[in-house]
N, C-alpha and C. Protein backbone atom coordinates (compact mmCIF):
# COMPACT_ATOMS: atom_id res chain seq x y z
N UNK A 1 9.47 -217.58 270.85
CA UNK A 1 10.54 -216.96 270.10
C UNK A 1 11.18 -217.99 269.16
N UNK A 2 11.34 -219.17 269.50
CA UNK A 2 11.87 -220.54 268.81
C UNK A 2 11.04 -220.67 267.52
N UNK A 3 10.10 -221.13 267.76
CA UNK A 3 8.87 -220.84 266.77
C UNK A 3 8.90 -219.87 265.40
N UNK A 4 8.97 -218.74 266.17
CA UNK A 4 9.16 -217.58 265.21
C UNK A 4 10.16 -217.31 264.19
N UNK A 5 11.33 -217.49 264.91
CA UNK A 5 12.82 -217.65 264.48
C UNK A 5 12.48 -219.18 263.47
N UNK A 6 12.10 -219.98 263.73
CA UNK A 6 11.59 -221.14 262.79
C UNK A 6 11.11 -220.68 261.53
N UNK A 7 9.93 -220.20 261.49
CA UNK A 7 8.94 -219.33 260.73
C UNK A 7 10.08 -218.51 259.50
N UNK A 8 10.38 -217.73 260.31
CA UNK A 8 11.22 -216.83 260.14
C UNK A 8 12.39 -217.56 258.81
N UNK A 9 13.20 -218.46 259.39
CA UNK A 9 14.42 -219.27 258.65
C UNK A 9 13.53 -219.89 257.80
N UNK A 10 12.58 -220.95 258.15
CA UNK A 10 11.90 -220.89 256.50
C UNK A 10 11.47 -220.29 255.62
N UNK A 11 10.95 -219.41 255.96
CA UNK A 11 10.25 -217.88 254.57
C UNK A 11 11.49 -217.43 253.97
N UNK A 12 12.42 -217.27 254.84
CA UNK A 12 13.39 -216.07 254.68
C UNK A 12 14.62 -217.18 254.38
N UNK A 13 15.01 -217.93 254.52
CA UNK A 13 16.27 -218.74 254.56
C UNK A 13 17.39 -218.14 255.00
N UNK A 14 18.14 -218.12 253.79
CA UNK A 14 19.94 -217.41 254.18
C UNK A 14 19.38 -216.00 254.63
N UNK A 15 18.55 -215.48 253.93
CA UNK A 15 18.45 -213.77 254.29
C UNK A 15 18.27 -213.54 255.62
N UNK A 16 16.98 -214.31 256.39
CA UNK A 16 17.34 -214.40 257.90
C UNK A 16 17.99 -214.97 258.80
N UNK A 17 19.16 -215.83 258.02
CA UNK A 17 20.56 -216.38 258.87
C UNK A 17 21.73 -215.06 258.71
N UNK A 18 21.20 -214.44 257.27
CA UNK A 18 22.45 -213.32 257.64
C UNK A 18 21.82 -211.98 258.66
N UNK A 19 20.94 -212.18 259.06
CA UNK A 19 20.38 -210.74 259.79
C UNK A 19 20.38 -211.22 261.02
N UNK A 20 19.78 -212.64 261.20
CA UNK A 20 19.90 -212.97 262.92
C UNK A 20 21.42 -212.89 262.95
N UNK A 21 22.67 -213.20 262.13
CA UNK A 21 23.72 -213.48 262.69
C UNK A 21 24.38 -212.29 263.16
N UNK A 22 23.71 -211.03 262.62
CA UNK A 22 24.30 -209.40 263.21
C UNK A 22 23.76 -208.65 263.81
N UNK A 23 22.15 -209.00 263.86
CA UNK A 23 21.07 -208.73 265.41
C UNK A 23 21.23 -209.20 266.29
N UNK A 24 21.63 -208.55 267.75
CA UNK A 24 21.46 -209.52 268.92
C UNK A 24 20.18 -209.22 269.34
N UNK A 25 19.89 -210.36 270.08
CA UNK A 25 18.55 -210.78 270.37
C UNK A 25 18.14 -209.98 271.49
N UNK A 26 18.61 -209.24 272.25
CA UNK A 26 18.03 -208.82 273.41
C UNK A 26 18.42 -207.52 273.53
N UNK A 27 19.89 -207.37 273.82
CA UNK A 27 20.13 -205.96 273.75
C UNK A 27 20.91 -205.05 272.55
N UNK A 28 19.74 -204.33 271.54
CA UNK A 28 20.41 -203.91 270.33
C UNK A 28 21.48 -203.25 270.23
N UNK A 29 22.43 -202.86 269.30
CA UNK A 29 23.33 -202.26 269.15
C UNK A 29 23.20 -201.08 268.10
N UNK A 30 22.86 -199.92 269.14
CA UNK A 30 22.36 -198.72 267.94
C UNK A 30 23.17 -198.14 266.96
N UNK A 31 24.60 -198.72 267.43
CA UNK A 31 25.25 -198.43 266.49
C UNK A 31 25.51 -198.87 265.08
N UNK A 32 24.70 -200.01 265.22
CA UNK A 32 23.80 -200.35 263.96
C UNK A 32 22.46 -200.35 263.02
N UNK A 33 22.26 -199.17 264.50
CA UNK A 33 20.82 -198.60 263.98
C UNK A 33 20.41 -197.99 261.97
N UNK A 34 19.61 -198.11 261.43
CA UNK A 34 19.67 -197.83 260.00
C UNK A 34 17.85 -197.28 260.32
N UNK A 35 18.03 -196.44 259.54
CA UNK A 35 16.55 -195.94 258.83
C UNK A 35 15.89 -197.08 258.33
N UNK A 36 14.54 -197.26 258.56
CA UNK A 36 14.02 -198.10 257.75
C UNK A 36 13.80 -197.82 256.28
N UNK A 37 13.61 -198.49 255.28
CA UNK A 37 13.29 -198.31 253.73
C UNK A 37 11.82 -198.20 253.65
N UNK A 38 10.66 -198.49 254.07
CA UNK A 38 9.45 -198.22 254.00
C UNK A 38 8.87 -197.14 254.77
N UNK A 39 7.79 -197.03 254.31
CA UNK A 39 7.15 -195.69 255.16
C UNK A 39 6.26 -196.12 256.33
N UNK A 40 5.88 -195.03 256.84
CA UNK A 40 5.17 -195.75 258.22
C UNK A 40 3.75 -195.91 257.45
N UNK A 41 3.38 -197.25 258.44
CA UNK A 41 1.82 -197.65 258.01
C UNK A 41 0.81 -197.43 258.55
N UNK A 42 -0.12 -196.60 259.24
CA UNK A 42 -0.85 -196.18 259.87
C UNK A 42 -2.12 -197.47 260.42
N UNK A 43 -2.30 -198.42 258.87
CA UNK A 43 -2.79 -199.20 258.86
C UNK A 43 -2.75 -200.57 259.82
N UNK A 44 -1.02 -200.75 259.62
CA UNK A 44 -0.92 -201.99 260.53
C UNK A 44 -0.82 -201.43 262.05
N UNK A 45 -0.64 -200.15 262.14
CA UNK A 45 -0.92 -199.50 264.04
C UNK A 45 -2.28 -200.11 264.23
N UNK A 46 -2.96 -199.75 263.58
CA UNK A 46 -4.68 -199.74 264.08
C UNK A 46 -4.88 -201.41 263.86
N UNK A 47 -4.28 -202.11 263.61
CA UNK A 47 -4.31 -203.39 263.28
C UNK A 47 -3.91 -204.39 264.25
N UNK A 48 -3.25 -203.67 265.31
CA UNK A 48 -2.40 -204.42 266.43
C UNK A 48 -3.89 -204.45 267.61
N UNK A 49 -5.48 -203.84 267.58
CA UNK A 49 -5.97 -203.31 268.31
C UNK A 49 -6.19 -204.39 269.28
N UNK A 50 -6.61 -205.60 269.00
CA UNK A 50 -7.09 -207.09 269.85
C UNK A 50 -6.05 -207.24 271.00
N UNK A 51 -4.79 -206.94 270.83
CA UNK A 51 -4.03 -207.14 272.28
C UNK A 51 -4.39 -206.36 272.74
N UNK A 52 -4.56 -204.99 272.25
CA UNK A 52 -4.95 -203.70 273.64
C UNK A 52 -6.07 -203.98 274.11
N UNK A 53 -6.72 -204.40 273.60
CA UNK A 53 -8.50 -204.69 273.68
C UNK A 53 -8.37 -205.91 274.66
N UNK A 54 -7.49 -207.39 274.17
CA UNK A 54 -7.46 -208.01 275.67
C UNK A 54 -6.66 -207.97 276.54
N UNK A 55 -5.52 -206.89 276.98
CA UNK A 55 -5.06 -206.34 278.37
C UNK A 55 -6.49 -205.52 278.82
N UNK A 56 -7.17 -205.07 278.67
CA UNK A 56 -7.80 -204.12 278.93
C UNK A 56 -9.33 -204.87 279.08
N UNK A 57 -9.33 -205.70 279.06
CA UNK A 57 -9.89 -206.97 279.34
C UNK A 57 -9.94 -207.75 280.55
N UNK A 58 -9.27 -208.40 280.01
CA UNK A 58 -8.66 -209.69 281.04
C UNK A 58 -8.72 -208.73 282.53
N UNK A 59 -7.62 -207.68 282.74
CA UNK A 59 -6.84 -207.16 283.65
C UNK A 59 -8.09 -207.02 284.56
N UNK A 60 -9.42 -206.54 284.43
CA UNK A 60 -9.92 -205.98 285.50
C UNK A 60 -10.97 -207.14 284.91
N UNK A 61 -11.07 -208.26 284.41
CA UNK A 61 -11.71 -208.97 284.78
C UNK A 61 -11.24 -210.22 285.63
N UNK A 62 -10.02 -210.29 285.89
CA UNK A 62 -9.41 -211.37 286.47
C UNK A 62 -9.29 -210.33 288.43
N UNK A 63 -9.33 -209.44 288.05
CA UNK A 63 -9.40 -208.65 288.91
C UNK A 63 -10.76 -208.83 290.02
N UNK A 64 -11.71 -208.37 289.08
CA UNK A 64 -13.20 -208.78 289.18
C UNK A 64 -13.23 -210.38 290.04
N UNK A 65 -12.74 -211.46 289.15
CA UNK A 65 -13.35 -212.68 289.81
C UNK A 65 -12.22 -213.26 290.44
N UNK A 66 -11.29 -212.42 291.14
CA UNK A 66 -10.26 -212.43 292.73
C UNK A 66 -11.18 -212.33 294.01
N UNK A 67 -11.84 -210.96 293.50
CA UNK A 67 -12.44 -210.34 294.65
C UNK A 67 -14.24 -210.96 294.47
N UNK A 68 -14.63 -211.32 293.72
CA UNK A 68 -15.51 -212.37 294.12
C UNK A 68 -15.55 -213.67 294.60
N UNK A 69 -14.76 -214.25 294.00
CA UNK A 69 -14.07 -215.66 294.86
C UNK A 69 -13.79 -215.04 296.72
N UNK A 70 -12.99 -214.38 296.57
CA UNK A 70 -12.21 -214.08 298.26
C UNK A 70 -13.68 -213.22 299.22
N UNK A 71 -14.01 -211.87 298.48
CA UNK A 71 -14.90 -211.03 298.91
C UNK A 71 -15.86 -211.30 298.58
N UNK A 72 -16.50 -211.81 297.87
CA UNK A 72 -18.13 -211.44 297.13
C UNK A 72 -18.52 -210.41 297.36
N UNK A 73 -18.02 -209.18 296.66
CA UNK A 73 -18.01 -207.61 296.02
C UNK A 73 -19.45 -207.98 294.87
N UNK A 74 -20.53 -207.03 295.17
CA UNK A 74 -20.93 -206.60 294.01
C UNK A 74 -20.19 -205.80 292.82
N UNK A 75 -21.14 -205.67 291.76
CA UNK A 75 -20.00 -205.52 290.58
C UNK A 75 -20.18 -203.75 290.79
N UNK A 76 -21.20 -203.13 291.28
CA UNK A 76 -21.30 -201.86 291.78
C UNK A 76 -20.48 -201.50 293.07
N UNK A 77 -20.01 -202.55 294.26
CA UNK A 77 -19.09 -202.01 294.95
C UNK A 77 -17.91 -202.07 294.51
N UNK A 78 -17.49 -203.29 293.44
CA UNK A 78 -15.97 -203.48 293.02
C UNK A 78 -15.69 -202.71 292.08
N UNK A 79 -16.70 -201.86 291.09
CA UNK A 79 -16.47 -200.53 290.09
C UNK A 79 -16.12 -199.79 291.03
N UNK A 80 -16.66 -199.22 291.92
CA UNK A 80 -16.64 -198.07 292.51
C UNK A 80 -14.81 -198.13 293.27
N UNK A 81 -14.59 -199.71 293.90
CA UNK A 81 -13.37 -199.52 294.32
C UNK A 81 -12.33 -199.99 293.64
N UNK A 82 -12.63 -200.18 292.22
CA UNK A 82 -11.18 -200.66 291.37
C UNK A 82 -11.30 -199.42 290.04
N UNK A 83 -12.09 -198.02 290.43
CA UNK A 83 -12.31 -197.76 289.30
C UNK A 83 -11.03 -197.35 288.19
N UNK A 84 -10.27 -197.23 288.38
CA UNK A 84 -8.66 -197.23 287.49
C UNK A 84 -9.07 -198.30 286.61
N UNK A 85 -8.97 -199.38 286.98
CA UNK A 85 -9.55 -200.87 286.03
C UNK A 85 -10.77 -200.59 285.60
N UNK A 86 -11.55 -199.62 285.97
CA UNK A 86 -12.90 -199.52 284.87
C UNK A 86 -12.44 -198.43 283.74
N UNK A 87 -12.00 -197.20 283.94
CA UNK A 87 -11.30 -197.04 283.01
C UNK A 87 -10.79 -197.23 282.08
N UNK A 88 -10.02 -198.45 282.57
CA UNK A 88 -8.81 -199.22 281.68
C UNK A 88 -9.33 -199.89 280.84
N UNK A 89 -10.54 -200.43 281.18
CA UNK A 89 -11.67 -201.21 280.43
C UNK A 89 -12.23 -200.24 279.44
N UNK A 90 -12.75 -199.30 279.71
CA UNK A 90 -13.85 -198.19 279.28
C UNK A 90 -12.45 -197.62 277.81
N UNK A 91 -11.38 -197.12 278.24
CA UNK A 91 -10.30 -196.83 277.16
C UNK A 91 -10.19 -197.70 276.64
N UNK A 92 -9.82 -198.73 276.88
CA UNK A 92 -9.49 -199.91 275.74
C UNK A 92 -9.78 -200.03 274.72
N UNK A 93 -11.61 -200.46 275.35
CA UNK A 93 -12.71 -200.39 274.16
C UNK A 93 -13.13 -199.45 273.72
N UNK A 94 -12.82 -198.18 273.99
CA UNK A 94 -13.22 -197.06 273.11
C UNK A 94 -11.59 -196.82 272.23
N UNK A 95 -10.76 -197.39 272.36
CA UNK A 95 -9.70 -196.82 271.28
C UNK A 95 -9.42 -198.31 270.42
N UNK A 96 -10.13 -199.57 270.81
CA UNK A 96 -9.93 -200.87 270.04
C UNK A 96 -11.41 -199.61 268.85
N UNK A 97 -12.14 -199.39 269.43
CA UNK A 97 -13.53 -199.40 268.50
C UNK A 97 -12.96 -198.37 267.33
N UNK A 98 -12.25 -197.24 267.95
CA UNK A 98 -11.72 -196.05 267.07
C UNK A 98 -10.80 -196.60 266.26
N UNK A 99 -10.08 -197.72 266.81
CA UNK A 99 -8.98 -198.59 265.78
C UNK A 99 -9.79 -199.35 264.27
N UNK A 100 -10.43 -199.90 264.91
CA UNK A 100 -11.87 -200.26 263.89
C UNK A 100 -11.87 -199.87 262.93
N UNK A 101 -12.35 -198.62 262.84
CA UNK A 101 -13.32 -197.67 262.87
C UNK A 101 -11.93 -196.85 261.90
N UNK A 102 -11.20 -196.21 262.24
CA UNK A 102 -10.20 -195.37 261.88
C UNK A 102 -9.77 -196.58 260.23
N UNK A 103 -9.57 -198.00 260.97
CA UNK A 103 -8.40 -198.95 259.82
C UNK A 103 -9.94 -199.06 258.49
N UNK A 104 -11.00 -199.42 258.69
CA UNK A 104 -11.68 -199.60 258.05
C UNK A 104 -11.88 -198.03 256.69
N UNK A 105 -11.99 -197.25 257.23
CA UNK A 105 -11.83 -196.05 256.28
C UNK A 105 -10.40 -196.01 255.57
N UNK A 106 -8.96 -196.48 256.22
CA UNK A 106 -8.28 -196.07 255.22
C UNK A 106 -7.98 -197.32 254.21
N UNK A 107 -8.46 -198.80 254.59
CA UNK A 107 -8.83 -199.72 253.40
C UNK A 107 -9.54 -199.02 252.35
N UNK A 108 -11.06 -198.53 253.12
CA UNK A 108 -11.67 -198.09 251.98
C UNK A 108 -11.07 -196.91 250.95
N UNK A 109 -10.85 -196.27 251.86
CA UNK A 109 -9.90 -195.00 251.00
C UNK A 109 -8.98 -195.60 249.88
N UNK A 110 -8.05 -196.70 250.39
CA UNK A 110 -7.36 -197.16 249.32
C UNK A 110 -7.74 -197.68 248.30
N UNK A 111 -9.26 -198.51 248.57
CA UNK A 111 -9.75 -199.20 247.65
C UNK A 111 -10.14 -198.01 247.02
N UNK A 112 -10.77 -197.42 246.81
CA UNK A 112 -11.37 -196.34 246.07
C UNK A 112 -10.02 -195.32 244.83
């Protein structure tokens, strides 16, 4: 967050000393809630896909090599008994691929 806020005060200077100084950092105040000025981007949704892709990852592969270290589970008995985490795996990568897949057409669309 230090980092960012760094980032942040250099690009932005005074403009993000006057916005951090009326944002609180943790718990917002909706009573300062405002409409945003831009429209929604469909583009940068499908753009976020690599974190979903590695929770959906990691999770049932760290999972995976628990229960091989402790159990030595085949990967056919540990599907069968973690299958929620195969799932989770199986969705991931089928909505990272549709993210793909979906962002790449509306570049092209734009380019065109």
């Amino acid at each position: 967050m230090l980092a960012e806020e760094q980032f942040l005060r250099q690009t932005f200077s005074e403009a993000f000393d006057d916005w951090s100084n009326r944002t609180p950092a943790f718990v917002p105040r909706w009573s300062q809630w405002t409409s945003p000025s831009g429209r929604f981007l469909w583009k940068r949704v499908l753009g976020e896909h690599n974190g979903l892709l590695g929770i959906a990852v990691v999770m049932p592969l760290l999972e995976f090599l628990e229960d091989q270290q402790y159990g030595g589970e085949s990967l056919t008995r540990w599907s069968h008994d973690h299958f929620d985490l195969v799932i989770l795996l199986a969705a991931g990568v089928l909505i990272s691929s549709l993210s793909v897949v979906l962002r790449r057409r509306l570049t092209d669309r734009a380019a065109a």
